[in-house]
PDB file of N, CA and C in Angstrom:
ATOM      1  N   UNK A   1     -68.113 -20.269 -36.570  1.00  0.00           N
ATOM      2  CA  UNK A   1     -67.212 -19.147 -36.727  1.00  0.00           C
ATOM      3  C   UNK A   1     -65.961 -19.422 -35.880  1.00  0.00           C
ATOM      4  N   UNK A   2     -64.812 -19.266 -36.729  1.00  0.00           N
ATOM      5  CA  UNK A   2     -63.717 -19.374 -36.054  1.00  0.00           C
ATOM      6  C   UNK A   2     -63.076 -18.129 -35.147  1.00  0.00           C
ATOM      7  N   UNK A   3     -62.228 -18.171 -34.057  1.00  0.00           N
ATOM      8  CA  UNK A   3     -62.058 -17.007 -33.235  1.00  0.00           C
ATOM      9  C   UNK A   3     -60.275 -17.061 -34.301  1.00  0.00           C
ATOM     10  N   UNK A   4     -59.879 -16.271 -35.442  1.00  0.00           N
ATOM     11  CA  UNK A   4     -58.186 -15.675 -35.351  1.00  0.00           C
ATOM     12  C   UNK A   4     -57.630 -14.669 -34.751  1.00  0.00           C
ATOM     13  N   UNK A   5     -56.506 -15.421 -34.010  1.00  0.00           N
ATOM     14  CA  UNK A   5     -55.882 -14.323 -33.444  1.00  0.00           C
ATOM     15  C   UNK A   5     -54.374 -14.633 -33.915  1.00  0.00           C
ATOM     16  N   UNK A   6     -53.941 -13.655 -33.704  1.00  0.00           N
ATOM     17  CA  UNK A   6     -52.563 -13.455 -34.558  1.00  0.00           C
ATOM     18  C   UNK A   6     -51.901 -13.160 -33.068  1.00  0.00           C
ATOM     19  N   UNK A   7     -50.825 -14.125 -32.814  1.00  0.00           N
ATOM     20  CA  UNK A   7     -49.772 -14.232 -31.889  1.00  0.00           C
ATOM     21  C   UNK A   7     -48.465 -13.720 -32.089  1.00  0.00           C
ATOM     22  N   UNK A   8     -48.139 -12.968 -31.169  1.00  0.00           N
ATOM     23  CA  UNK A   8     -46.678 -12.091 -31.737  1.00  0.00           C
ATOM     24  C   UNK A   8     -45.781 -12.568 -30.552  1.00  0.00           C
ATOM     25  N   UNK A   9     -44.727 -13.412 -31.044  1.00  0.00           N
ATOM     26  CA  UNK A   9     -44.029 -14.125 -29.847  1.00  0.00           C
ATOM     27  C   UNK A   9     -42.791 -12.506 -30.130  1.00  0.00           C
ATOM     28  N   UNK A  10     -41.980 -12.667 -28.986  1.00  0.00           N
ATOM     29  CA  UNK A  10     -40.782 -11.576 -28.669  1.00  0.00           C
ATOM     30  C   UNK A  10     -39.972 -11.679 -29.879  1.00  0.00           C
ATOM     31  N   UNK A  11     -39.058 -10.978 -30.664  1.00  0.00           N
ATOM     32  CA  UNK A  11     -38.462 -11.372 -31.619  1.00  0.00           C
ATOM     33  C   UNK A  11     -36.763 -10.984 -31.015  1.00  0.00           C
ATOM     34  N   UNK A  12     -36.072 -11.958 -30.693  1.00  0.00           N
ATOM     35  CA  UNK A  12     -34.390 -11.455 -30.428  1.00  0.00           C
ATOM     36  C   UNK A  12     -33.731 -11.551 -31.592  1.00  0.00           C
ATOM     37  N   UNK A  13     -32.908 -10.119 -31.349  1.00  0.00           N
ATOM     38  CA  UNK A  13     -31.916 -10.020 -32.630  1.00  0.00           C
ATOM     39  C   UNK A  13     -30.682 -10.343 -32.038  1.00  0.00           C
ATOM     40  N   UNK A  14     -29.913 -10.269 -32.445  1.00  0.00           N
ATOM     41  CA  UNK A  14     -28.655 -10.288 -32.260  1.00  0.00           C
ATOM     42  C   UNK A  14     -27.101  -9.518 -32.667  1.00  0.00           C
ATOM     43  N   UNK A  15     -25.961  -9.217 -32.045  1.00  0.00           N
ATOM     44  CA  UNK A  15     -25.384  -8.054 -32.259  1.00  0.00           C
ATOM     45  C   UNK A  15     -24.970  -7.495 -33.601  1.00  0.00           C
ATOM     46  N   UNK A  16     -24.872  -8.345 -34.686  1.00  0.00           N
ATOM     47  CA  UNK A  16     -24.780  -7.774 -35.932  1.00  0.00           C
ATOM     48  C   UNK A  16     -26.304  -7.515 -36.597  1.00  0.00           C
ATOM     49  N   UNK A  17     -27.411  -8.003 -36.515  1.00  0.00           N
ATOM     50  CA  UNK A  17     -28.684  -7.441 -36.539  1.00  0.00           C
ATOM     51  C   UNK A  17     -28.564  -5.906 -35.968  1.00  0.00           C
ATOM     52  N   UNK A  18     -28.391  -5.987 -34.608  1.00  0.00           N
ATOM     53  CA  UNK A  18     -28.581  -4.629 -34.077  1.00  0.00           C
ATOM     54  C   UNK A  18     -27.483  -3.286 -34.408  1.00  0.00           C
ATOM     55  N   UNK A  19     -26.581  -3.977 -34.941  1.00  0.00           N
ATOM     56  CA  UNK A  19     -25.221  -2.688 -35.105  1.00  0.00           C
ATOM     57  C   UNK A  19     -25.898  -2.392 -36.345  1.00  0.00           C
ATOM     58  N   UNK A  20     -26.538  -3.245 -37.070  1.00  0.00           N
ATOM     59  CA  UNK A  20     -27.714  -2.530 -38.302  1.00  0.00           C
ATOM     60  C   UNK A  20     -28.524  -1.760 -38.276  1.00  0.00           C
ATOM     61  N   UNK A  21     -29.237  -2.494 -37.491  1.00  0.00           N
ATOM     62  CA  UNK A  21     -30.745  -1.432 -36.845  1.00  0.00           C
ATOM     63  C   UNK A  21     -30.402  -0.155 -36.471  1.00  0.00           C
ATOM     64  N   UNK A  22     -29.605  -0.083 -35.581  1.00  0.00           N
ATOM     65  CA  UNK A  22     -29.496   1.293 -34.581  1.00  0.00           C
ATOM     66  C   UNK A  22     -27.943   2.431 -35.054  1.00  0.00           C
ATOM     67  N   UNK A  23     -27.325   1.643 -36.239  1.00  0.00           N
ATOM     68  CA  UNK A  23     -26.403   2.227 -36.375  1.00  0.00           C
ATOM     69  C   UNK A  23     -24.986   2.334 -35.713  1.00  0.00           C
ATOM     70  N   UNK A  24     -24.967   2.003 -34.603  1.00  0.00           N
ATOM     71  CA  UNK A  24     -23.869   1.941 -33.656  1.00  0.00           C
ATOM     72  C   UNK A  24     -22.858   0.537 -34.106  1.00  0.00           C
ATOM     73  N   UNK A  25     -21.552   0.945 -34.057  1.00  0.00           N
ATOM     74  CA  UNK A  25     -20.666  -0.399 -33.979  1.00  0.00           C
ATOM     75  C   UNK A  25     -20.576  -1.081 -32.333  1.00  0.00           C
ATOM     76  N   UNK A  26     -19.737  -2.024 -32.411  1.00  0.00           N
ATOM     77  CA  UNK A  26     -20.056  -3.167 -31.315  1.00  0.00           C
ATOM     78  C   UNK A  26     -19.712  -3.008 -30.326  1.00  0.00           C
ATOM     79  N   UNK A  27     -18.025  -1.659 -30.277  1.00  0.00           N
ATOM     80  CA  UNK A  27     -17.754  -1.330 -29.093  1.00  0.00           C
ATOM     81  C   UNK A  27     -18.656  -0.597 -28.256  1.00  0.00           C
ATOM     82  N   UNK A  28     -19.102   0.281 -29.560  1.00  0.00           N
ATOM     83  CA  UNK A  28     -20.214   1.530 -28.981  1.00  0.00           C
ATOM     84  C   UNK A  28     -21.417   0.890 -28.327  1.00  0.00           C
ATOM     85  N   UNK A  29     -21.804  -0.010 -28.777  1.00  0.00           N
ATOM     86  CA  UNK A  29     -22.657  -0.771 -28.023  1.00  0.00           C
ATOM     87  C   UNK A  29     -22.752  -1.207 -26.789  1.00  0.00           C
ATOM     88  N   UNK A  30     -21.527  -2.004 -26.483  1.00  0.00           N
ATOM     89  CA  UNK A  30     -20.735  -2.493 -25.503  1.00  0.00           C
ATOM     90  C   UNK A  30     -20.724  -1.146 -24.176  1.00  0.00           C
ATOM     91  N   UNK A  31     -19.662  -0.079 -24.648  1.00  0.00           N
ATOM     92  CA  UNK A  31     -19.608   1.165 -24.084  1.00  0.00           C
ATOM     93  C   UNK A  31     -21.073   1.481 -23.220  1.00  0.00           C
ATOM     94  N   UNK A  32     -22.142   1.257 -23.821  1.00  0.00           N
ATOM     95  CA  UNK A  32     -23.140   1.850 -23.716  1.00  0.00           C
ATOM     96  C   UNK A  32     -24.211   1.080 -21.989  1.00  0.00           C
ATOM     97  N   UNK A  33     -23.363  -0.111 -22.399  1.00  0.00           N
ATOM     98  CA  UNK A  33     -23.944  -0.795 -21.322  1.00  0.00           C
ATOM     99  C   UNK A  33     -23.063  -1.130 -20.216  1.00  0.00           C
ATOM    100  N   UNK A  34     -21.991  -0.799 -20.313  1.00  0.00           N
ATOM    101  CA  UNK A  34     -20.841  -0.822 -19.546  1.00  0.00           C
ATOM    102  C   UNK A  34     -20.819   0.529 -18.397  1.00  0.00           C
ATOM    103  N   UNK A  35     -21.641  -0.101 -17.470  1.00  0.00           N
ATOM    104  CA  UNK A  35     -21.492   1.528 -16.335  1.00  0.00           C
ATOM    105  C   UNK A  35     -20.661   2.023 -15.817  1.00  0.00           C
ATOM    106  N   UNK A  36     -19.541   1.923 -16.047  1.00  0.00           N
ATOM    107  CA  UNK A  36     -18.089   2.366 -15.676  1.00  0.00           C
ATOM    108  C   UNK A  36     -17.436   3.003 -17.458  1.00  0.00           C
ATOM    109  N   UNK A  37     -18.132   3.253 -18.381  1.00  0.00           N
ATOM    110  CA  UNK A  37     -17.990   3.677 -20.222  1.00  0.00           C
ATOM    111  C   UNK A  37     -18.335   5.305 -19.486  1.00  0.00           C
ATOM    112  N   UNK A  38     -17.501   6.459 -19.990  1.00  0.00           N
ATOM    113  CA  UNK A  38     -18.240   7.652 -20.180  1.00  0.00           C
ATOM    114  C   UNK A  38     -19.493   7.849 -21.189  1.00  0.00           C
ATOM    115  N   UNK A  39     -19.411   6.291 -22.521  1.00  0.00           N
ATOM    116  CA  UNK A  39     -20.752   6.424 -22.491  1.00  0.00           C
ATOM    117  C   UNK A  39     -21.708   5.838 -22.230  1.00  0.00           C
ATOM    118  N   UNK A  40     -22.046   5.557 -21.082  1.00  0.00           N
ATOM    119  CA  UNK A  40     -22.801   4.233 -20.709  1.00  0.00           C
ATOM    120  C   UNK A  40     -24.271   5.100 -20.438  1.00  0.00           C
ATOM    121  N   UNK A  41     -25.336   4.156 -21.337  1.00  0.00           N
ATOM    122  CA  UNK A  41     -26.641   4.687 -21.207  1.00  0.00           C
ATOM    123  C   UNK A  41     -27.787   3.724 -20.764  1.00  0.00           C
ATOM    124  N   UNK A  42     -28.443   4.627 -19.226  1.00  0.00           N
ATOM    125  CA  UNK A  42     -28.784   3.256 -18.844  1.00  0.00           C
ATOM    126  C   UNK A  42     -29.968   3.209 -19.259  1.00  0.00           C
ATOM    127  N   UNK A  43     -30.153   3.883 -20.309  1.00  0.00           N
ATOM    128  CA  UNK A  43     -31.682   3.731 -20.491  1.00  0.00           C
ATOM    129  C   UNK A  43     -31.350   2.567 -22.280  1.00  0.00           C
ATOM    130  N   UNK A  44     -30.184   2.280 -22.369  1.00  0.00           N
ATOM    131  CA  UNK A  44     -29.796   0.957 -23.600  1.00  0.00           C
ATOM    132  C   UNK A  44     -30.615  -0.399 -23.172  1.00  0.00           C
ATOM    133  N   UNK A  45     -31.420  -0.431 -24.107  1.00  0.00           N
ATOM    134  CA  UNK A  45     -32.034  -2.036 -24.214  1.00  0.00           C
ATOM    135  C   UNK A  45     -30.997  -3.414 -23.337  1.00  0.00           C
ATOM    136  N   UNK A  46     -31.337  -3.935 -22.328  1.00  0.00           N
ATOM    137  CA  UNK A  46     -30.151  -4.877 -21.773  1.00  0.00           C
ATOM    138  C   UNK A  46     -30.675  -6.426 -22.319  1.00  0.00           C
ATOM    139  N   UNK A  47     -29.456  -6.866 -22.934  1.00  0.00           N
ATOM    140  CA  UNK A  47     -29.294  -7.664 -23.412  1.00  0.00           C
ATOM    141  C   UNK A  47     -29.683  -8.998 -22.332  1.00  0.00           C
ATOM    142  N   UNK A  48     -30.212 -10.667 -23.518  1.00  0.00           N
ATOM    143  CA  UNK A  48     -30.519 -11.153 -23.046  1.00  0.00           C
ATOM    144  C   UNK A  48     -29.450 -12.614 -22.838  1.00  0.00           C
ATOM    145  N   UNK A  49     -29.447 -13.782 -22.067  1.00  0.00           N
ATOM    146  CA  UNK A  49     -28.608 -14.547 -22.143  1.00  0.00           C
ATOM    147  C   UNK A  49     -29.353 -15.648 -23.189  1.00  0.00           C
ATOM    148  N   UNK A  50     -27.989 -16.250 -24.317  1.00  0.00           N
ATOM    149  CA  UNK A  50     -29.450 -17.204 -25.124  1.00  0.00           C
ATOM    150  C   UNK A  50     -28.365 -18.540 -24.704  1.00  0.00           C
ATOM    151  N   UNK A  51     -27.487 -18.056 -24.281  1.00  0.00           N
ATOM    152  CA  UNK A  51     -26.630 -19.439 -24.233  1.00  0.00           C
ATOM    153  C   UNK A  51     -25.284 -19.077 -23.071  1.00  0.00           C
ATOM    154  N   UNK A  52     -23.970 -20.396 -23.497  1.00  0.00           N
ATOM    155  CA  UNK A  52     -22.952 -19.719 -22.609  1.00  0.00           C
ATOM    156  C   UNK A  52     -22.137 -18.913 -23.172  1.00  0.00           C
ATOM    157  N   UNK A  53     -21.972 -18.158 -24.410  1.00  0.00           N
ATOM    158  CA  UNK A  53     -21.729 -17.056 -24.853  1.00  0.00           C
ATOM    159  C   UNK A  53     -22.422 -16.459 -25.973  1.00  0.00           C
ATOM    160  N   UNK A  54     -23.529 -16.616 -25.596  1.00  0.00           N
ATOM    161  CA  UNK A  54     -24.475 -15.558 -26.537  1.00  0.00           C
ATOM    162  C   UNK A  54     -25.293 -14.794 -25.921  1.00  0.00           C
ATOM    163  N   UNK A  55     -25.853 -13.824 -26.690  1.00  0.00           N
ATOM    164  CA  UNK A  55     -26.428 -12.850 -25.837  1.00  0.00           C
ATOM    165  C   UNK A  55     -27.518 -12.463 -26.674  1.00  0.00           C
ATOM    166  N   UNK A  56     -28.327 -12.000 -26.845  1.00  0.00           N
ATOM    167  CA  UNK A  56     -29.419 -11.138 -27.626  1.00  0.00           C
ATOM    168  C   UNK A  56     -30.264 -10.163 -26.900  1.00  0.00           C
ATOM    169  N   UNK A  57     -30.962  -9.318 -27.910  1.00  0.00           N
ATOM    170  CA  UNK A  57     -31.879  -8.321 -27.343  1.00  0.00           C
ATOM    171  C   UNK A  57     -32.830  -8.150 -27.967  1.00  0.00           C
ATOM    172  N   UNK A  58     -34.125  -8.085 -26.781  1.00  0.00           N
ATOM    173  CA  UNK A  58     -35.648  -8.325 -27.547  1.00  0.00           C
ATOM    174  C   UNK A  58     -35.884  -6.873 -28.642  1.00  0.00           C
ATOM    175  N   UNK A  59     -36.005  -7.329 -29.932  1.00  0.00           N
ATOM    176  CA  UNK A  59     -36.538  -6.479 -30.816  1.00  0.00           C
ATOM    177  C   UNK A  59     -37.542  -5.310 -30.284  1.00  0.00           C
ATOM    178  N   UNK A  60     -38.688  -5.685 -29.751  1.00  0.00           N
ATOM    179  CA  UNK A  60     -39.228  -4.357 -29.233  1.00  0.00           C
ATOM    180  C   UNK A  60     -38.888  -3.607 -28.460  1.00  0.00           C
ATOM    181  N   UNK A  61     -37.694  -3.776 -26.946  1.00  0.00           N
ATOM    182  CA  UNK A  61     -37.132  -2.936 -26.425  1.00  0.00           C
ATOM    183  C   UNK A  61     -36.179  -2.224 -27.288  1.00  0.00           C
ATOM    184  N   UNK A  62     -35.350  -2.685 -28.448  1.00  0.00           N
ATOM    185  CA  UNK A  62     -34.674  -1.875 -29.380  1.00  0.00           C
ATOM    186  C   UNK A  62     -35.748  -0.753 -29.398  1.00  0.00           C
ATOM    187  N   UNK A  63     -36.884  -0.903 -30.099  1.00  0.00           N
ATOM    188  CA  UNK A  63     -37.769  -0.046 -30.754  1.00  0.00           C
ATOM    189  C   UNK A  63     -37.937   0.772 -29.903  1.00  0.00           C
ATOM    190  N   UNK A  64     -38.522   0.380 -29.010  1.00  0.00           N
ATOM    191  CA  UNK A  64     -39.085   1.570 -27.835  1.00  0.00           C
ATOM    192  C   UNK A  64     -37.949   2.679 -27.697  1.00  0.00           C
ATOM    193  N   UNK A  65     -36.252   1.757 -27.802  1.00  0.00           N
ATOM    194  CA  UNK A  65     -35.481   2.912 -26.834  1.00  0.00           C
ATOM    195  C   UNK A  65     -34.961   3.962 -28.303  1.00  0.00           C
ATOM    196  N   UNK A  66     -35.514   3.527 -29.683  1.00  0.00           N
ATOM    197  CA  UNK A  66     -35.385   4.237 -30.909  1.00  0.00           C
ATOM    198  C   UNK A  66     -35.964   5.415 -30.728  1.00  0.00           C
ATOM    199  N   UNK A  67     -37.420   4.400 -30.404  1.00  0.00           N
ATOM    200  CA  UNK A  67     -38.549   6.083 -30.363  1.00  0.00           C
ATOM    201  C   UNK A  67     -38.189   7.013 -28.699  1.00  0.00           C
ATOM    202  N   UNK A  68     -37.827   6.393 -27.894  1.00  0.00           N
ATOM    203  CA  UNK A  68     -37.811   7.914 -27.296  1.00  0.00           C
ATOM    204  C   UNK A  68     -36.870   8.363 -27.465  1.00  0.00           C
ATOM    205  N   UNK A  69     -35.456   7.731 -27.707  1.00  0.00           N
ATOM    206  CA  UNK A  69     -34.532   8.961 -29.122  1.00  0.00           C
ATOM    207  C   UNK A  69     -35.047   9.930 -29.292  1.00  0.00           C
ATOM    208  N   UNK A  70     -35.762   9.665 -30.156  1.00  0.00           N
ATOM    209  CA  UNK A  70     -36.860   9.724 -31.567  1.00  0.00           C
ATOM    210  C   UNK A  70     -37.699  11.374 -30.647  1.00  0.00           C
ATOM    211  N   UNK A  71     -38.328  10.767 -29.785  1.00  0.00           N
ATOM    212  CA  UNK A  71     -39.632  12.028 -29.008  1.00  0.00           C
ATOM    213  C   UNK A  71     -38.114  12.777 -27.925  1.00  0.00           C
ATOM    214  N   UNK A  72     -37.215  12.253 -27.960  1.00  0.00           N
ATOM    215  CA  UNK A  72     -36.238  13.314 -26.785  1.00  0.00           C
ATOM    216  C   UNK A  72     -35.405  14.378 -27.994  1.00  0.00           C
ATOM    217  N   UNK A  73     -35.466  13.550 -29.198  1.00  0.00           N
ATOM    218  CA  UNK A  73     -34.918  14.898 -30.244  1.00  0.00           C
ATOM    219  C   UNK A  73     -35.668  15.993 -30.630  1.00  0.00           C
ATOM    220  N   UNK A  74     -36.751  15.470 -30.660  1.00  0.00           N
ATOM    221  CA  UNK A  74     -37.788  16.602 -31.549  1.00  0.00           C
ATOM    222  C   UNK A  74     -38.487  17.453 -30.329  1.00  0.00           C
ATOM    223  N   UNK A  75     -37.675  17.512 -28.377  1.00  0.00           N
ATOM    224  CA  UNK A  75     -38.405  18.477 -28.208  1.00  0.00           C
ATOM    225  C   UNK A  75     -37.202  19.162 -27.680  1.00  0.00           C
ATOM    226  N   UNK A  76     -35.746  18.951 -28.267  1.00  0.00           N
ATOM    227  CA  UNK A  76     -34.533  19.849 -27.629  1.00  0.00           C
ATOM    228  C   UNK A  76     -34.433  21.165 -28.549  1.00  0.00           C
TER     229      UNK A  76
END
């Protein structure tokens, strides 16, 4: 008997992936992580380094910061 296990490596998207996903354009994005932005939110997924000017962000921290959106709308 064989043991399968199904391996889920991190998945990084990247900023036109994510201005998809989450709806936001690139400044707004930007804004968001920028702590000196009136809208800077520090609870925004922080981006990762993939190179000397690239950046990405792990797919499941997107998700997570969707859903508590998601659970902070439905109890205002």
């Amino acid at each position: 008997m064989t043991n399968t296990q199904t391996v889920f490596y991190p998945r990084i998207v990247r900023l036109k992936q994510l201005t998809e996903r989450i709806g936001l354009g690139r400044s707004t994005i930007y804004d968001r992580m920028d702590v000196q932005s009136p809208r800077y939110d520090a609870t925004f997924p922080k981006p990762i380094k993939l190179g000397a000017a690239a950046i990405g962000w792990i797919d499941s921290e997107i998700t997570t910061w969707i859903e508590q959106r998601m659970s902070t709308k439905k109890t205002c």
